[in-house]
PDB file of N, CA and C in Angstrom:
ATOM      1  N   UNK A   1      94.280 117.628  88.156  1.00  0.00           N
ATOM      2  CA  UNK A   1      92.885 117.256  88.060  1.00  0.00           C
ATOM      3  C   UNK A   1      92.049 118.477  88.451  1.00  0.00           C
ATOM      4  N   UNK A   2      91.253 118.930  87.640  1.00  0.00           N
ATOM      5  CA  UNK A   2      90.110 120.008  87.788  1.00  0.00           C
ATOM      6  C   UNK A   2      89.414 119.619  88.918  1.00  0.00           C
ATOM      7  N   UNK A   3      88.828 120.505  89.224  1.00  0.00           N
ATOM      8  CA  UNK A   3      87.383 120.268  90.714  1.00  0.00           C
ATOM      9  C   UNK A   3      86.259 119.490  89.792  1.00  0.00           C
ATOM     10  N   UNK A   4      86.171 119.796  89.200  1.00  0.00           N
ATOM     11  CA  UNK A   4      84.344 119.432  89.010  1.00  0.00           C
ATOM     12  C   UNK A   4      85.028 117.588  88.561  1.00  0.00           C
ATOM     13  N   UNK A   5      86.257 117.206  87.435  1.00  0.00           N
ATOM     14  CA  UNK A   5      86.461 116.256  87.689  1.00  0.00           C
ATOM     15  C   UNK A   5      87.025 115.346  89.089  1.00  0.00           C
ATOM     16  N   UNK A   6      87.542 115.843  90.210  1.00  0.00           N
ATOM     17  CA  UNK A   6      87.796 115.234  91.442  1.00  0.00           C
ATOM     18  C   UNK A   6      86.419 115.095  92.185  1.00  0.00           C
ATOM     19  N   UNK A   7      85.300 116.432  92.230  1.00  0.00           N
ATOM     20  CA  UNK A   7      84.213 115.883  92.695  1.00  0.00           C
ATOM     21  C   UNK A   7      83.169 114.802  91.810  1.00  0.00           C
ATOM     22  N   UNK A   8      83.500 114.610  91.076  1.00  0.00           N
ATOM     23  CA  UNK A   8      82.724 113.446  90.217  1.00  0.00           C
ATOM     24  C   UNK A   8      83.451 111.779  90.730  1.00  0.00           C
ATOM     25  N   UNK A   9      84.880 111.700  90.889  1.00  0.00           N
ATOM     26  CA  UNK A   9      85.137 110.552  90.964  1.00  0.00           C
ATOM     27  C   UNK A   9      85.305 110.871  92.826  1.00  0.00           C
ATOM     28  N   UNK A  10      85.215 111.625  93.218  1.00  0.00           N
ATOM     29  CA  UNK A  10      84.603 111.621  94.910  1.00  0.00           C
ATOM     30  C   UNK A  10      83.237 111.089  94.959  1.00  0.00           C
ATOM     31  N   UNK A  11      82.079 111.775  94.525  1.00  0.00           N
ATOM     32  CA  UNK A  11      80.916 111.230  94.160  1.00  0.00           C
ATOM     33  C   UNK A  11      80.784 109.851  94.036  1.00  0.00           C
ATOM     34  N   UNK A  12      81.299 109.458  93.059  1.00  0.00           N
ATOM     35  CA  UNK A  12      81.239 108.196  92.147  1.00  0.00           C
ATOM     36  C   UNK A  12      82.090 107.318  93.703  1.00  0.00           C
ATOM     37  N   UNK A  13      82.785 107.502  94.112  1.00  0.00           N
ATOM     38  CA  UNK A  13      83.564 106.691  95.329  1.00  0.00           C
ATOM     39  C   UNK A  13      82.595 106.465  96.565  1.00  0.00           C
ATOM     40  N   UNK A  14      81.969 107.723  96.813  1.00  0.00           N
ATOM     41  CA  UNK A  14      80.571 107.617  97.598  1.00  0.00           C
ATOM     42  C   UNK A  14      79.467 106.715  97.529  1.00  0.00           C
ATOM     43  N   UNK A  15      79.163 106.891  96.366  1.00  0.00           N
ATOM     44  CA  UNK A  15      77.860 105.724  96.292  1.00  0.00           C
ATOM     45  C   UNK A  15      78.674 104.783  96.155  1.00  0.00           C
ATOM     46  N   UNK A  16      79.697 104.153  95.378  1.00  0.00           N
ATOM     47  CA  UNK A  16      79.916 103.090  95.547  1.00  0.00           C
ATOM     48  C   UNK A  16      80.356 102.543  96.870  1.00  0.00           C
ATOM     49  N   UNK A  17      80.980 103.178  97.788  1.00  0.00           N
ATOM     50  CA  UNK A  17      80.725 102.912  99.379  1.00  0.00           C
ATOM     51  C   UNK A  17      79.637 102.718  99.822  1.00  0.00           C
ATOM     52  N   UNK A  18      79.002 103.380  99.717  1.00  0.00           N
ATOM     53  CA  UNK A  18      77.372 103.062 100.291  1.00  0.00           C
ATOM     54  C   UNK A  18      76.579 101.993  99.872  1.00  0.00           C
ATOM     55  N   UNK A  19      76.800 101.419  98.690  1.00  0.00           N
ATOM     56  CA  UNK A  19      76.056 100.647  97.827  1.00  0.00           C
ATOM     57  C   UNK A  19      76.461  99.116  98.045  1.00  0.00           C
ATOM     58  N   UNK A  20      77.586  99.176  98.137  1.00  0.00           N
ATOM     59  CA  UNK A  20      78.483  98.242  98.989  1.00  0.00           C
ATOM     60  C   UNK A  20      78.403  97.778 100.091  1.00  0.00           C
ATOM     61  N   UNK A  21      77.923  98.817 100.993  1.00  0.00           N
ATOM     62  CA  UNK A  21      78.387  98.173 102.323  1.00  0.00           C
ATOM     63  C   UNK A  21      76.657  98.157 102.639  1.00  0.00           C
ATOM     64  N   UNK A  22      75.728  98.268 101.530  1.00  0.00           N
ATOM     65  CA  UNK A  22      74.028  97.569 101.726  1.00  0.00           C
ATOM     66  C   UNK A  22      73.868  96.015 102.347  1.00  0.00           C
ATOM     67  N   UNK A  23      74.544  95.265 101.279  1.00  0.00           N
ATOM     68  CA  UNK A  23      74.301  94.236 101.970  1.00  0.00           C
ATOM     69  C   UNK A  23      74.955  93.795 102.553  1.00  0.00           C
ATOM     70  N   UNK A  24      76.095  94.045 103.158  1.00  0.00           N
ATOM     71  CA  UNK A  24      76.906  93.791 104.033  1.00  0.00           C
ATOM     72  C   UNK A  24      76.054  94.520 105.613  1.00  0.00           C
ATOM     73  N   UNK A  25      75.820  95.307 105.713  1.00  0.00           N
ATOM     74  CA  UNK A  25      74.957  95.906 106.387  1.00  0.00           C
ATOM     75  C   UNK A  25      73.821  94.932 107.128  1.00  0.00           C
ATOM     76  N   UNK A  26      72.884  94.851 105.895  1.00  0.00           N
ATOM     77  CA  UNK A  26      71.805  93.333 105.992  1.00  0.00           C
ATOM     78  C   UNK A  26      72.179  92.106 106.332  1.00  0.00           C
ATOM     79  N   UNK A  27      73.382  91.742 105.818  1.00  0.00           N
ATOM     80  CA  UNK A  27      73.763  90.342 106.848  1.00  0.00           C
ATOM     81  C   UNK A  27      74.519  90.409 107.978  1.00  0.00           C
ATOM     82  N   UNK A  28      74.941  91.892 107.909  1.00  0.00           N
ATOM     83  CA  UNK A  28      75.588  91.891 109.592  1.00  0.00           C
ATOM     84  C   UNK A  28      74.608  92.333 110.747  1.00  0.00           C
ATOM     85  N   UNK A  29      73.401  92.948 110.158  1.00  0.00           N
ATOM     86  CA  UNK A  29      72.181  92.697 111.297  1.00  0.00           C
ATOM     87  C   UNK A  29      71.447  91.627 111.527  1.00  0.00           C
ATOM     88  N   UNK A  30      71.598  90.647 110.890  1.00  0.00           N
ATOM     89  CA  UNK A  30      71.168  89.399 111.149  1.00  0.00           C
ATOM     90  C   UNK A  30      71.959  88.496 111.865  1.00  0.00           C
ATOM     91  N   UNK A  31      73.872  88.552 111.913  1.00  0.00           N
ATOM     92  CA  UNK A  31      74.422  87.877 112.514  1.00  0.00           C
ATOM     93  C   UNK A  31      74.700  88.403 114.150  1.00  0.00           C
ATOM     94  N   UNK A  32      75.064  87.287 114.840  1.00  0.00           N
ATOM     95  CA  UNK A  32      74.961  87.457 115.976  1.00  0.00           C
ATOM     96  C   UNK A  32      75.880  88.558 116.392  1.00  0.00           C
ATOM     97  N   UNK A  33      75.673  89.508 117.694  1.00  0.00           N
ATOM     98  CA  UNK A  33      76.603  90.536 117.507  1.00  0.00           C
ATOM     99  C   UNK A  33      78.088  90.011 118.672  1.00  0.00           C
ATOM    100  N   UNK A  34      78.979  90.709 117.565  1.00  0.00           N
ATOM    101  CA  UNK A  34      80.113  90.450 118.365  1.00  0.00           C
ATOM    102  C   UNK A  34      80.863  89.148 117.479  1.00  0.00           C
ATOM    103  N   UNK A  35      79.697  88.282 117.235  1.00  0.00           N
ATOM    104  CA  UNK A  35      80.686  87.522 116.535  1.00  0.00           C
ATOM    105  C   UNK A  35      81.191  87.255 115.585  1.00  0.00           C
ATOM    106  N   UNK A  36      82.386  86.522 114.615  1.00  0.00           N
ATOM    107  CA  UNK A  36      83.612  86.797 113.658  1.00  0.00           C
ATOM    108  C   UNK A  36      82.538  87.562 112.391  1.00  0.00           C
ATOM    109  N   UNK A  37      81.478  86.640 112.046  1.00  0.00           N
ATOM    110  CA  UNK A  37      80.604  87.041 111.065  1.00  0.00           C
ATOM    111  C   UNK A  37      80.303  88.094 111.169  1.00  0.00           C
ATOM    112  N   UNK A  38      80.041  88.762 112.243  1.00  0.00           N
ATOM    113  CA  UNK A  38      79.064  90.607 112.346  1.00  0.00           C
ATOM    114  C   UNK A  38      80.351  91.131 112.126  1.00  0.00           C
ATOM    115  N   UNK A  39      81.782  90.733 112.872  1.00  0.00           N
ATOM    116  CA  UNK A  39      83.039  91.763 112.499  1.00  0.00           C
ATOM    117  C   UNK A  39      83.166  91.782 111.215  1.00  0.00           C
ATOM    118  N   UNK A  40      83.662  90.066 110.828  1.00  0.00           N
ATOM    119  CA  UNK A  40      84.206  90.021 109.020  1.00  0.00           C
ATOM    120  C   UNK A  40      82.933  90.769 108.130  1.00  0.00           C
ATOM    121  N   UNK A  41      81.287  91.400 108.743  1.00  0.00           N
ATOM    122  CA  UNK A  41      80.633  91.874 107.467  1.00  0.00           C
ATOM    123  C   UNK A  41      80.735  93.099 107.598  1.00  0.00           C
ATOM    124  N   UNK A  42      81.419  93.601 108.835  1.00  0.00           N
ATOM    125  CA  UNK A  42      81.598  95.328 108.869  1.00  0.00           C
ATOM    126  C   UNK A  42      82.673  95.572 108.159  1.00  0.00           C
ATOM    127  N   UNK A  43      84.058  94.579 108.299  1.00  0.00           N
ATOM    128  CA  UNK A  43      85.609  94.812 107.527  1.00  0.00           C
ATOM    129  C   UNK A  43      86.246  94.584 106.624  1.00  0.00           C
ATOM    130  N   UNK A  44      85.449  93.632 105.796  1.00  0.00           N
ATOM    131  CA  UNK A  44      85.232  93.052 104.258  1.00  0.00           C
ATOM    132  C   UNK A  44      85.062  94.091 103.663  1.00  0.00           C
ATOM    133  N   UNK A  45      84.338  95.322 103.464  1.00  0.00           N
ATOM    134  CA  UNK A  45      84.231  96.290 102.576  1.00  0.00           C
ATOM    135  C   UNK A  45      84.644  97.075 102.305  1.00  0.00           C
ATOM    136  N   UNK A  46      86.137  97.265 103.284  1.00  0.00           N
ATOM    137  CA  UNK A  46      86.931  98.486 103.266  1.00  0.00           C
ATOM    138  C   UNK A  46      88.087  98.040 102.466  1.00  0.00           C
ATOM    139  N   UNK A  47      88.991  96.728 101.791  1.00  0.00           N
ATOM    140  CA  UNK A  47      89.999  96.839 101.149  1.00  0.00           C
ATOM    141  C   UNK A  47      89.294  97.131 100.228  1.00  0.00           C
ATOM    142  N   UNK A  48      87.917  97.244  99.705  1.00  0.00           N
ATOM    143  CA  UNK A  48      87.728  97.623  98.103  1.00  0.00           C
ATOM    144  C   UNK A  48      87.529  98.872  97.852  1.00  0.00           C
ATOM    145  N   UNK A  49      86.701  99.602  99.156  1.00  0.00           N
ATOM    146  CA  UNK A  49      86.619 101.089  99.178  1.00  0.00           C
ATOM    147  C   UNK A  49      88.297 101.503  98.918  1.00  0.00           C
ATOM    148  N   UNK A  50      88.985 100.898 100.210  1.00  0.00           N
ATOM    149  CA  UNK A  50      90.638 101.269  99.775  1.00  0.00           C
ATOM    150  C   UNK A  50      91.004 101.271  98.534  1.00  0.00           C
ATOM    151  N   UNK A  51      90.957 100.184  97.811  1.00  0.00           N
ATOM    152  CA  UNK A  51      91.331 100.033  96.095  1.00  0.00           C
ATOM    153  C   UNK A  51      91.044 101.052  94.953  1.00  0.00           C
ATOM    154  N   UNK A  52      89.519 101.396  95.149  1.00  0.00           N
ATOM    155  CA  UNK A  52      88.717 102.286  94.451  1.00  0.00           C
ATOM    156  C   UNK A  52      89.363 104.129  94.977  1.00  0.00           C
ATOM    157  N   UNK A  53      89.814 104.345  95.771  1.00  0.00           N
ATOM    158  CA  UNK A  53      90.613 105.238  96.335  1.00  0.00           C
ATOM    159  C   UNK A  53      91.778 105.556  96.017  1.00  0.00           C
ATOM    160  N   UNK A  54      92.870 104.540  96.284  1.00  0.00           N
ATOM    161  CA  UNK A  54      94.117 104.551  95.438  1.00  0.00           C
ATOM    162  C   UNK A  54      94.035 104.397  93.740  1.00  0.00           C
ATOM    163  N   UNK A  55      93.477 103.638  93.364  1.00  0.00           N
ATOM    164  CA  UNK A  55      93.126 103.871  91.933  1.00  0.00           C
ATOM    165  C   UNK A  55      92.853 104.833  91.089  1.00  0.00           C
ATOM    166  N   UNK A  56      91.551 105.924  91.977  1.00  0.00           N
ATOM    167  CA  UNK A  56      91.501 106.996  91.531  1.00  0.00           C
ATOM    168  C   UNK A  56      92.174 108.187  91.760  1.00  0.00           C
ATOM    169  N   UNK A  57      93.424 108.525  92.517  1.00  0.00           N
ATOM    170  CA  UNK A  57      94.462 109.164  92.949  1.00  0.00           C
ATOM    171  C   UNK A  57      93.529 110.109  94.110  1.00  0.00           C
ATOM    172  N   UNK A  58      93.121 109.533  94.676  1.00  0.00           N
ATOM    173  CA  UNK A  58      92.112 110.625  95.940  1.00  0.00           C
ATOM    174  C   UNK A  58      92.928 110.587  97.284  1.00  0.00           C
ATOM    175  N   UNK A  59      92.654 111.646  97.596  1.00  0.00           N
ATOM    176  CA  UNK A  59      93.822 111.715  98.745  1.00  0.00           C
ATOM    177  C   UNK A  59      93.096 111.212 100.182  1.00  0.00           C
ATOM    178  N   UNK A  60      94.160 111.434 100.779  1.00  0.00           N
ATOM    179  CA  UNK A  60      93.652 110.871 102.495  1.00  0.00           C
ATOM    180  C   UNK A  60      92.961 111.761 102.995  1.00  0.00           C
ATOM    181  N   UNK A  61      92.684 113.128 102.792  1.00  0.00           N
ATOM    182  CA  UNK A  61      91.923 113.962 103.441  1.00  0.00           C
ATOM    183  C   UNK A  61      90.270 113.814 103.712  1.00  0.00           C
ATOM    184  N   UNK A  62      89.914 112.456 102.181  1.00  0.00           N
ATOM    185  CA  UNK A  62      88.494 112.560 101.668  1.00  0.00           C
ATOM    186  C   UNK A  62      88.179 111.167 102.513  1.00  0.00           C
ATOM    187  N   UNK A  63      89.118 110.498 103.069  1.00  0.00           N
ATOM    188  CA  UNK A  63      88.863 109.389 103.600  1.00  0.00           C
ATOM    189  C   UNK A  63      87.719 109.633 104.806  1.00  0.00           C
ATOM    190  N   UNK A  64      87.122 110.475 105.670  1.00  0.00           N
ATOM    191  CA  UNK A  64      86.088 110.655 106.817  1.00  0.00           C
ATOM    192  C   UNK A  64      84.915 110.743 105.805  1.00  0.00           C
ATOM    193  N   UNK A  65      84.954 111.034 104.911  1.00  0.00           N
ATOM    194  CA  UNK A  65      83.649 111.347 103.623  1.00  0.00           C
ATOM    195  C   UNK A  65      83.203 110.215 103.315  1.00  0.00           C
ATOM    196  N   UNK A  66      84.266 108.789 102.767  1.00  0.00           N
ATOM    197  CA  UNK A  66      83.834 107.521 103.128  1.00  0.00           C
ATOM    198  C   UNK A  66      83.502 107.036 104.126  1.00  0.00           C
ATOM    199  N   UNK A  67      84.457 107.162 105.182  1.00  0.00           N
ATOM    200  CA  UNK A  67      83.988 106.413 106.178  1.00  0.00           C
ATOM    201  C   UNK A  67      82.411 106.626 106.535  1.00  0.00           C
ATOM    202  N   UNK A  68      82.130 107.894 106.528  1.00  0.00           N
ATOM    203  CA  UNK A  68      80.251 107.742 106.684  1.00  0.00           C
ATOM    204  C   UNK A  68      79.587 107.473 105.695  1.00  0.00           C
ATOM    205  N   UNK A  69      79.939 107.279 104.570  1.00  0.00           N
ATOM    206  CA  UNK A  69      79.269 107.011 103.556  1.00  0.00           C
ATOM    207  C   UNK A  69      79.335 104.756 103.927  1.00  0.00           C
ATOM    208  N   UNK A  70      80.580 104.506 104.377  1.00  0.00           N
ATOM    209  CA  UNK A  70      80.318 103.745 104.864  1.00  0.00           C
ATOM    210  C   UNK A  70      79.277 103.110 106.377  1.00  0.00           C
ATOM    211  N   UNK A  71      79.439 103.673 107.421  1.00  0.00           N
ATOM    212  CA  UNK A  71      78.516 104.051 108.306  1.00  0.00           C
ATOM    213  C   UNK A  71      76.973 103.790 107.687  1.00  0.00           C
ATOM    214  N   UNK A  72      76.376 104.629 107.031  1.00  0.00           N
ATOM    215  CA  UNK A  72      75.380 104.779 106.545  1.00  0.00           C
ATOM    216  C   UNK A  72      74.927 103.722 105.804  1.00  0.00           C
ATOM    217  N   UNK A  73      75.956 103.125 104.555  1.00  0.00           N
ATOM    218  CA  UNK A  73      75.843 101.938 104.596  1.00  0.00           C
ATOM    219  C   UNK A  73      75.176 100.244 104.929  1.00  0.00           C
ATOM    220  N   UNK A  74      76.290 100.845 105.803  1.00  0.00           N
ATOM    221  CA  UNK A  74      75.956  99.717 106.515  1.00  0.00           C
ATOM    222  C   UNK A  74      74.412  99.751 107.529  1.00  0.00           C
ATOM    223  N   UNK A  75      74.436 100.685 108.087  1.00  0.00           N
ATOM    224  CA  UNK A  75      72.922 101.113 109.267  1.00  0.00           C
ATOM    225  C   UNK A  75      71.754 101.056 108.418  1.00  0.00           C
ATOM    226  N   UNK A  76      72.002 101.764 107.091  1.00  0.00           N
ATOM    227  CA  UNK A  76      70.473 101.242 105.827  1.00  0.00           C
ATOM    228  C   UNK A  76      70.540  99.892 105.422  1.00  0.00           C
ATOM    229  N   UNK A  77      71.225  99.035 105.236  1.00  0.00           N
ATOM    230  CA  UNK A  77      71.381  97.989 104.942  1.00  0.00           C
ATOM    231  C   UNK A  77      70.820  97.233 106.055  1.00  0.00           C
ATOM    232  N   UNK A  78      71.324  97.610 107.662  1.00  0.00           N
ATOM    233  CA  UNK A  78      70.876  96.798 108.963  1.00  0.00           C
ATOM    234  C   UNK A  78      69.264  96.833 108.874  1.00  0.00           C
ATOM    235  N   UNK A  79      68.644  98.107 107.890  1.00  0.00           N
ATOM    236  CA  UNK A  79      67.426  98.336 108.480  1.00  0.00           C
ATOM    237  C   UNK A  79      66.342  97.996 107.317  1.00  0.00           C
ATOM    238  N   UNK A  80      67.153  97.571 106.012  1.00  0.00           N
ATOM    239  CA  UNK A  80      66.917  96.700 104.832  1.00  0.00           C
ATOM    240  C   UNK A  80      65.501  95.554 105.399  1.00  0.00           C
ATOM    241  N   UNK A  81      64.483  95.845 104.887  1.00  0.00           N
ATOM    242  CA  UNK A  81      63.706  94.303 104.852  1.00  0.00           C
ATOM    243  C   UNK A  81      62.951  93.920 103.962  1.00  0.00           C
ATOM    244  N   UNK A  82      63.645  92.407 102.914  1.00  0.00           N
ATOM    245  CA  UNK A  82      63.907  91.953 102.090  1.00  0.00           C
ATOM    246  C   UNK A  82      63.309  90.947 101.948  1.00  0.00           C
TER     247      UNK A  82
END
């Protein structure tokens, strides 16, 4: 796989992390903290980020690149008002 194609489906893995974990974000600042609901809306979004990862043959190195793309996510989503 060329660079400019691995950074496109890196890209493309990014926003869709981020975009994802919007409203998950928004209903986990509304639920109470600590409980199953605020956990299950932070941990629900990661087997699909996972999926979208293995699918596109991306390695484990790029995984901290999601994770804040998740982060971010989720904290714009908390700060979402709808």
């Amino acid at each position: 796989m060329d660079f400019l194609s691995k950074f496109n489906i890196i890209a493309a893995i990014f926003v869709f992390t981020l975009l994802i974990n919007l409203p998950f974000g928004y209903a986990r600042a509304r639920a109470k903290r600590y409980s199953l609901r605020w956990f299950l809306y932070i941990h629900i979004p990661i087997p699909l980020i996972f999926i979208a990862r293995i699918i596109s043959h991306i390695d484990i190195k790029y995984i901290p690149i999601f994770a804040f793309a998740a982060i971010a996510g989720q904290l714009l989503g908390g700060r979402m008002e709808i």
